[in-house]
Protein backbone atom coordinates (compact mmCIF):
# COMPACT_ATOMS: atom_id res chain seq x y z
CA UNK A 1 -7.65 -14.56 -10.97
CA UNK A 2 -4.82 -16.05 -8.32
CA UNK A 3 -2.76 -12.48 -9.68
CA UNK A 4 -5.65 -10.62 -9.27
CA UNK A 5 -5.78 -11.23 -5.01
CA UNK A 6 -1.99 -11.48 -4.82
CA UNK A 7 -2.05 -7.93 -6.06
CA UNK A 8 -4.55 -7.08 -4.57
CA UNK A 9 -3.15 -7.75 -1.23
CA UNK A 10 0.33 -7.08 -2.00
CA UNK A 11 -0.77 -3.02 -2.33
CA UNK A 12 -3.25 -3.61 1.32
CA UNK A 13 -0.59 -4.95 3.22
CA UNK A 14 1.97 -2.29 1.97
CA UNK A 15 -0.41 0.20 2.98
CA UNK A 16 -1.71 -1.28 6.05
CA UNK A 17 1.86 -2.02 7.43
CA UNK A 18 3.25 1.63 6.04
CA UNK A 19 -0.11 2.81 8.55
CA UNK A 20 0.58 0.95 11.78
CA UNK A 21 4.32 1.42 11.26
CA UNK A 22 3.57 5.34 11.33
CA UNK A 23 1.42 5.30 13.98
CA UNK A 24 3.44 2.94 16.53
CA UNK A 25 6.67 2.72 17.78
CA UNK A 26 7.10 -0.84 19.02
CA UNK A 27 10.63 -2.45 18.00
CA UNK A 28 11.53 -6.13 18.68
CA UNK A 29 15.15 -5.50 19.71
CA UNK A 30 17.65 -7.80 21.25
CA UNK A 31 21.67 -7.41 21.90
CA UNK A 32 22.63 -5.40 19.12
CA UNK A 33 20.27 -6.60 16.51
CA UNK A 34 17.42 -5.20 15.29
CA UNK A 35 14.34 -7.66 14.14
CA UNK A 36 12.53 -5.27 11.66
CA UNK A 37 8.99 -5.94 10.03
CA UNK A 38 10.58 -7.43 6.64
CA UNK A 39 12.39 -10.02 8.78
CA UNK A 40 9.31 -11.41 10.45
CA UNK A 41 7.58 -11.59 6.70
CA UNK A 42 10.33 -13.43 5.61
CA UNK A 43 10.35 -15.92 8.37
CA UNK A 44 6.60 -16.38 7.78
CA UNK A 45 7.36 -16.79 3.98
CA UNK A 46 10.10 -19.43 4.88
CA UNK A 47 7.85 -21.47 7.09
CA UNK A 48 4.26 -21.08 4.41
CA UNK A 49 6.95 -22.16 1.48
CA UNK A 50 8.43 -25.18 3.60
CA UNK A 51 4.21 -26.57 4.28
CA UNK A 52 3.47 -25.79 0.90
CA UNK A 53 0.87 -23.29 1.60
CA UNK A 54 0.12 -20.86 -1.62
CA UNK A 55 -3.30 -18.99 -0.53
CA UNK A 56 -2.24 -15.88 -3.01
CA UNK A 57 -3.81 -13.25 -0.68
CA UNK A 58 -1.34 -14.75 1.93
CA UNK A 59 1.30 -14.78 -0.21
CA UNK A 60 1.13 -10.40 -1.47
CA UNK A 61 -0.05 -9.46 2.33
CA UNK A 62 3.45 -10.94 3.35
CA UNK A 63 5.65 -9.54 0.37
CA UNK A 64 3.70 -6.15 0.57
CA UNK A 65 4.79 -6.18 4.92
CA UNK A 66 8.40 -7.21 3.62
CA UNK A 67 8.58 -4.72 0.52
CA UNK A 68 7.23 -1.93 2.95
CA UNK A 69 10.15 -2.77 5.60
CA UNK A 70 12.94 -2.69 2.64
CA UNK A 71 11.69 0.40 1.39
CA UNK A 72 12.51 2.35 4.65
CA UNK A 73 15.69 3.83 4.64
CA UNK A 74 17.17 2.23 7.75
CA UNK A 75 16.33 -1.85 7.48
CA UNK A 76 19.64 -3.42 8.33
CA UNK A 77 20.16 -5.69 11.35
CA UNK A 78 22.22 -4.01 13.40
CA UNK A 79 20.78 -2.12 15.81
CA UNK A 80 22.96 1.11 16.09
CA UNK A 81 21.38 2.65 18.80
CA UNK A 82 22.08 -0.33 21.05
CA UNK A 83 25.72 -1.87 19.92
């Protein structure tokens, strides 16, 4: 049932993140680099994985924000418009 919730919430935060990336345009940008969506989720991942934390619903929300962020066609960290 864990598989169940992880994909469960791997497709709602895909969605949800795909939504409020559409309808906002707040970027977290800082001397030349770019600190995109995906980046955050990883961090979070990082940090969960180092205190052993394995909620599944946790876990797909995160991938699903960091799958949504890679699947844009412009997720590298340099920030062109500002270099």
């Amino acid at each position: 049932m864990e598989f169940v919730f992880y994909s469960l919430s791997l497709i709602l935060g895909y969605a949800f993140t795909r939504f409020v990336t559409e309808q906002t345009n707040f970027h977290l940008r800082m001397k030349g680099i770019w600190v995109h969506h995906w980046i955050l989720s990883a961090i979070a991942m990082a940090v969960l994985a180092a205190l052993g934390y394995d909620a599944p619903y946790v876990w797909g929300a995160l991938t699903g924000v960091a799958l949504e962020g890679l699947s844009r066609k412009n997720w590298s960290l340099r920030d062109t418009k500002r270099t």
